[in-house]
PDB file of N, CA and C in Angstrom:
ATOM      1  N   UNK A   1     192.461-165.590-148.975  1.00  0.00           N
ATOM      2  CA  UNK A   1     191.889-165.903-150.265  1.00  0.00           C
ATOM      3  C   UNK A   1     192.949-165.680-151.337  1.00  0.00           C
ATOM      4  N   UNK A   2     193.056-166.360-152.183  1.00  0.00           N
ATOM      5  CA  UNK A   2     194.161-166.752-152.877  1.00  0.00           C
ATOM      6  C   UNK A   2     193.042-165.888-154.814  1.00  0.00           C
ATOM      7  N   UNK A   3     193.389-164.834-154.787  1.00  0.00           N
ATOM      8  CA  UNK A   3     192.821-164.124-156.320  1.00  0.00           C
ATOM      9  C   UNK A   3     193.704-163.808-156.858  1.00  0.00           C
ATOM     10  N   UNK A   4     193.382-164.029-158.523  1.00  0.00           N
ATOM     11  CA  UNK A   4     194.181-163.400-160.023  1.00  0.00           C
ATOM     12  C   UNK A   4     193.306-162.091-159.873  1.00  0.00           C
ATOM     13  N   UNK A   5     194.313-160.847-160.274  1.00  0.00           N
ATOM     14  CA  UNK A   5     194.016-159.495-160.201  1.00  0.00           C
ATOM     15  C   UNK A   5     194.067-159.255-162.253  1.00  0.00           C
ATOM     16  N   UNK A   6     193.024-160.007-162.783  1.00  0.00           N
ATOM     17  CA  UNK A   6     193.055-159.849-164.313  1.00  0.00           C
ATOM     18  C   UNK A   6     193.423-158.082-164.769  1.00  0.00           C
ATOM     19  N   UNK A   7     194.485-157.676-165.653  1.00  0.00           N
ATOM     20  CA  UNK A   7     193.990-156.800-165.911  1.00  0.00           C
ATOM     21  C   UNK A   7     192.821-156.389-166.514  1.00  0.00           C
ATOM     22  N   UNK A   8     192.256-154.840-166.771  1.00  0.00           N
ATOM     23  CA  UNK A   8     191.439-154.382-167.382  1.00  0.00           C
ATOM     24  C   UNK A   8     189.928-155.090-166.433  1.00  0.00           C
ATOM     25  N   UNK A   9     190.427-155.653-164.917  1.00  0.00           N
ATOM     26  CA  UNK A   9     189.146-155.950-164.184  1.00  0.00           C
ATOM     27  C   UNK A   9     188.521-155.553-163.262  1.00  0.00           C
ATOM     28  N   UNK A  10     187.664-155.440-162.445  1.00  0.00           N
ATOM     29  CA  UNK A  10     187.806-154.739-160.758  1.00  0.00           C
ATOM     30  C   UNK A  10     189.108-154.894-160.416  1.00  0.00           C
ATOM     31  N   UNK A  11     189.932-153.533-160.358  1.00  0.00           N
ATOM     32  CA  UNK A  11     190.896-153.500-159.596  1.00  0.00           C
ATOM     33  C   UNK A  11     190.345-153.331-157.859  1.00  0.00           C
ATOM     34  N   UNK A  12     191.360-153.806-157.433  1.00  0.00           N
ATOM     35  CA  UNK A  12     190.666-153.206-155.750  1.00  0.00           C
ATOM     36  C   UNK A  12     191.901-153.193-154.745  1.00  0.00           C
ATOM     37  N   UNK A  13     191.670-152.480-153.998  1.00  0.00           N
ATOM     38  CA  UNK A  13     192.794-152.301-153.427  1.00  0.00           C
ATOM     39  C   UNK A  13     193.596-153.090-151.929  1.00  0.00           C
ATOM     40  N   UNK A  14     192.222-154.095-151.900  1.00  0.00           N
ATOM     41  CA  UNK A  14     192.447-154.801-151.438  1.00  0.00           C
ATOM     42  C   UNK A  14     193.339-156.126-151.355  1.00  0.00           C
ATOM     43  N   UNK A  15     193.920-156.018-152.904  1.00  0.00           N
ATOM     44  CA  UNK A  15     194.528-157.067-153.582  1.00  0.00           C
ATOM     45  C   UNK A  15     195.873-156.806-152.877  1.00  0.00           C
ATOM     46  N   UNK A  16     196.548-157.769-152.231  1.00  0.00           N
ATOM     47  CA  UNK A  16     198.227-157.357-152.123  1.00  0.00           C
ATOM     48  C   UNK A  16     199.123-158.719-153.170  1.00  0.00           C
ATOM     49  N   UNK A  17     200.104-157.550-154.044  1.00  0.00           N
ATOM     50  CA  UNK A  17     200.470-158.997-155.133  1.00  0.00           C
ATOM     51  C   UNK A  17     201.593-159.633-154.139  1.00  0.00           C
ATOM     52  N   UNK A  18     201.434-160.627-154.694  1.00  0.00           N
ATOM     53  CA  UNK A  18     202.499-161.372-154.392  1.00  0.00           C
ATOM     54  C   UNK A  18     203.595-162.575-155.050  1.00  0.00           C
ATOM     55  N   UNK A  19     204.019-162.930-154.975  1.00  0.00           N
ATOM     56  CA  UNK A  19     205.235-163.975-156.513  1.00  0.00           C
ATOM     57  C   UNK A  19     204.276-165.093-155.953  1.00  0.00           C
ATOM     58  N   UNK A  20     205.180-165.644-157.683  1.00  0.00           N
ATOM     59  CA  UNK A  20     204.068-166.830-157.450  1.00  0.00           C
ATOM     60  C   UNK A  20     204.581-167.865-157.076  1.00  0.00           C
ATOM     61  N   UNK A  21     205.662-168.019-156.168  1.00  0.00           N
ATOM     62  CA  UNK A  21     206.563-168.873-155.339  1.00  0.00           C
ATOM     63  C   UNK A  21     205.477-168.490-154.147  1.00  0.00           C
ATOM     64  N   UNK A  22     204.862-167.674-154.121  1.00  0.00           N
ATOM     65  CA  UNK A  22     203.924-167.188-152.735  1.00  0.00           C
ATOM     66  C   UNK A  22     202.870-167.991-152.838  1.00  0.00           C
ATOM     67  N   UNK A  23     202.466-167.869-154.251  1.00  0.00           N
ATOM     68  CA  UNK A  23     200.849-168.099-154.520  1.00  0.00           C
ATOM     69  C   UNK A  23     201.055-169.780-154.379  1.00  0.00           C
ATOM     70  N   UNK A  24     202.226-170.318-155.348  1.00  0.00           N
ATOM     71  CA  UNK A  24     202.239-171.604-155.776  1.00  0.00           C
ATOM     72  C   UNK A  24     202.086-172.648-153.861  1.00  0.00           C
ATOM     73  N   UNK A  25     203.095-171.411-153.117  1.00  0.00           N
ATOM     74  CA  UNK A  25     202.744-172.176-151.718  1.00  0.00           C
ATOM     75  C   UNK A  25     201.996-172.232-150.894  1.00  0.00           C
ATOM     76  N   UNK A  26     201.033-171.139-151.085  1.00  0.00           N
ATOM     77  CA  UNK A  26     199.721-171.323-150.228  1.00  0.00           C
ATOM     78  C   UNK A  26     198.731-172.196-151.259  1.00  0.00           C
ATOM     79  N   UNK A  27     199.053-172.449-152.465  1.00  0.00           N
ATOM     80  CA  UNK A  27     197.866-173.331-152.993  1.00  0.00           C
ATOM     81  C   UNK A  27     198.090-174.716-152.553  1.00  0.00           C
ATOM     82  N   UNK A  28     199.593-175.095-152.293  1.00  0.00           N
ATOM     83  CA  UNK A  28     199.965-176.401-152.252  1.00  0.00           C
ATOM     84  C   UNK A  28     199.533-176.561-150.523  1.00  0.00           C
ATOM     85  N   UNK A  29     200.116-175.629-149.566  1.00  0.00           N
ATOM     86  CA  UNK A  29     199.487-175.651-148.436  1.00  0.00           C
ATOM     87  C   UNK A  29     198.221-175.696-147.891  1.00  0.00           C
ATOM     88  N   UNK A  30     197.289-174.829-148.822  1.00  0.00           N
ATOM     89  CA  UNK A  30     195.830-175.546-148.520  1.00  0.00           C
ATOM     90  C   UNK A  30     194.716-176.654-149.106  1.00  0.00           C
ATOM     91  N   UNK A  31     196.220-177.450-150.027  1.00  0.00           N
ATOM     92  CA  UNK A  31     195.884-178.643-150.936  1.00  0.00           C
ATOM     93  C   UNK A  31     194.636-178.219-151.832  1.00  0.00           C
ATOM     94  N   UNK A  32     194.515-176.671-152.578  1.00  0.00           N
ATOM     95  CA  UNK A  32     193.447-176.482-153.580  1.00  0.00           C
ATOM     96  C   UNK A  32     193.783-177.697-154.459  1.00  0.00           C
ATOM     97  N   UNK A  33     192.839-177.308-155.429  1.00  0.00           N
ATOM     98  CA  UNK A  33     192.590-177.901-156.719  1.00  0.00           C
ATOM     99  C   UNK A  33     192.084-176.518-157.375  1.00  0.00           C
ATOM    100  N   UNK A  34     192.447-176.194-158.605  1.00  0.00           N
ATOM    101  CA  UNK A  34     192.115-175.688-159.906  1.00  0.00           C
ATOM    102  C   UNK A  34     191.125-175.749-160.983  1.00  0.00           C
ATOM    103  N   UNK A  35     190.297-175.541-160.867  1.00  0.00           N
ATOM    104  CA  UNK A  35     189.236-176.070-161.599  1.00  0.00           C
ATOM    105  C   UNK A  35     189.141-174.600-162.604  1.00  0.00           C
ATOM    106  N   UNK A  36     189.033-175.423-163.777  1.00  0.00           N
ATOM    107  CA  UNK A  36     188.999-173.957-165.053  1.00  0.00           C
ATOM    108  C   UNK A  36     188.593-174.786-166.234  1.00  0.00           C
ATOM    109  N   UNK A  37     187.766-173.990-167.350  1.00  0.00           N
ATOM    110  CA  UNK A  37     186.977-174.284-168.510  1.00  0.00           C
ATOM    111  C   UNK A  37     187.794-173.312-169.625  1.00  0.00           C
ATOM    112  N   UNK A  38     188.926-174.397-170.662  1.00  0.00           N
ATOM    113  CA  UNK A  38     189.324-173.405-171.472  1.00  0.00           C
ATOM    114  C   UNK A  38     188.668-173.070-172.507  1.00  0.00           C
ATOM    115  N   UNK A  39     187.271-173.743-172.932  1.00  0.00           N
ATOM    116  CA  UNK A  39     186.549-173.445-174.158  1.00  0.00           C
ATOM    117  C   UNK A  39     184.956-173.311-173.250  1.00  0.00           C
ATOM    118  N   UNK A  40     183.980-172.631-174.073  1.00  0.00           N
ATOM    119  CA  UNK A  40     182.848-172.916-173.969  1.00  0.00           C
ATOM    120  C   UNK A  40     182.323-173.485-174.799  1.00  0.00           C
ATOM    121  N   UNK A  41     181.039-173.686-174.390  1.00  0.00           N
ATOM    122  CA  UNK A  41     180.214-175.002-175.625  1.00  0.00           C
ATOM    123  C   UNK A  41     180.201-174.473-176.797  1.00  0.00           C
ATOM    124  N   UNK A  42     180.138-172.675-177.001  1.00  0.00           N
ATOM    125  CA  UNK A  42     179.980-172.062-178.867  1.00  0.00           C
ATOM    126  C   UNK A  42     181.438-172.008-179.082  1.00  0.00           C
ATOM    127  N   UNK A  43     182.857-173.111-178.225  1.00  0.00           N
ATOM    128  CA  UNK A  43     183.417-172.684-179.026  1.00  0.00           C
ATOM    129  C   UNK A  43     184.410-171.372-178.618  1.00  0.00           C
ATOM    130  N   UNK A  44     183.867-170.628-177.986  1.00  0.00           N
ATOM    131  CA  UNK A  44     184.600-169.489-177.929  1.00  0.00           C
ATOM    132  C   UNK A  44     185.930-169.891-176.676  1.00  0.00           C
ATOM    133  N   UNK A  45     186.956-168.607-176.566  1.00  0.00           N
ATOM    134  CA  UNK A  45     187.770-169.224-175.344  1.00  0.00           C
ATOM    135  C   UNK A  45     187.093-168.813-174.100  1.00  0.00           C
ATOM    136  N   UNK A  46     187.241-169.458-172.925  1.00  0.00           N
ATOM    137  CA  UNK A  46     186.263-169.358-171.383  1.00  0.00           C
ATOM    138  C   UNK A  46     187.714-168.730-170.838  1.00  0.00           C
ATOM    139  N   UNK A  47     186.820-167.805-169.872  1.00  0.00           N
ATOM    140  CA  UNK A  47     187.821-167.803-168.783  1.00  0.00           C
ATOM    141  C   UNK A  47     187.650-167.576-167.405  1.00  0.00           C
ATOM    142  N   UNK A  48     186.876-168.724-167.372  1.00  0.00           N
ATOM    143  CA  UNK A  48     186.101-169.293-166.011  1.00  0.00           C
ATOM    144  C   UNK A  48     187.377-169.943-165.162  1.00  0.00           C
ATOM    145  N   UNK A  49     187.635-169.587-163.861  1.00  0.00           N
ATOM    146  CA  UNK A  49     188.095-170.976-162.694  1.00  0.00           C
ATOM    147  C   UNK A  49     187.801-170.730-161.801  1.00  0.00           C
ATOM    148  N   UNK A  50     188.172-171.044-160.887  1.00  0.00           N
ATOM    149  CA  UNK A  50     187.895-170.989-159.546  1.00  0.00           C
ATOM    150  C   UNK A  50     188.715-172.370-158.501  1.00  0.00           C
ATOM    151  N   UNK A  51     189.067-171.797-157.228  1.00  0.00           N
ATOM    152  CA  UNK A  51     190.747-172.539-156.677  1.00  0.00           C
ATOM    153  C   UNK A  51     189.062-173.736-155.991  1.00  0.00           C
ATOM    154  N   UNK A  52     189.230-174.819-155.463  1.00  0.00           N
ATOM    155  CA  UNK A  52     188.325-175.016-154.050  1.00  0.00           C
ATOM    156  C   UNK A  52     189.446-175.925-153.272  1.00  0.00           C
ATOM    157  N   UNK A  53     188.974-176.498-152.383  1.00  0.00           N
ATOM    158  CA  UNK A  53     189.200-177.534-151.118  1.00  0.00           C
ATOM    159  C   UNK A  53     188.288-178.500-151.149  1.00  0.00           C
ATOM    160  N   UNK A  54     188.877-179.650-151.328  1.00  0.00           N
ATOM    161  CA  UNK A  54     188.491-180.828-151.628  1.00  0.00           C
ATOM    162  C   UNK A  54     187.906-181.132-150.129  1.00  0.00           C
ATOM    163  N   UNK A  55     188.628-180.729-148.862  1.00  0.00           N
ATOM    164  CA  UNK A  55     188.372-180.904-147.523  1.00  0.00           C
ATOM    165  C   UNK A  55     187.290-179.578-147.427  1.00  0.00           C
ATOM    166  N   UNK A  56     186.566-179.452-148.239  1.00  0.00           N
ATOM    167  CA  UNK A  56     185.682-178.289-147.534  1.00  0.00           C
ATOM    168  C   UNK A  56     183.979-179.204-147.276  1.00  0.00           C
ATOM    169  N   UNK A  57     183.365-179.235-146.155  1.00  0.00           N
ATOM    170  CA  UNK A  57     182.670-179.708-146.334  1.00  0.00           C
ATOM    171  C   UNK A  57     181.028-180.100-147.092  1.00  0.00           C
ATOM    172  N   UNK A  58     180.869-178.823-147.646  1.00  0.00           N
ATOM    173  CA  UNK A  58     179.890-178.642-148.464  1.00  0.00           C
ATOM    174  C   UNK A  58     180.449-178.528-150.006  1.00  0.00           C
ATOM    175  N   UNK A  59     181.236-179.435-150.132  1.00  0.00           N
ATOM    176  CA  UNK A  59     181.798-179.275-151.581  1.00  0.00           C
ATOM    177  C   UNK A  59     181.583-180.757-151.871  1.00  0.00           C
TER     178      UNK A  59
END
């Protein structure tokens, strides 16, 4: 699973960091897509995303 460790969020220790020559190649390797909302409807900034797989079948 490919997660942003936001500061000031659930830290966990489960997280191992890694560069983002790491991250950038497992996203390209499991052909994600990026899906993120930089505003919400009042306006304010969002900071919603989430990675998926276009090949996933219930998507």
């Amino acid at each position: 699973m490919l997660t942003f460790n936001m500061p000031g969020y659930r830290e966990s220790s489960r997280v191992r960091e890694i560069t983002w020559d790491e991250w950038f190649r497992t996203f390209d390797l499991r052909k994600l897509n990026l899906i993120y909302q930089e505003q919400m409807r009042d306006g304010r900034q969002s900071n919603f995303f989430r990675t998926e797989s276009p090949d996933r079948e219930d998507a």
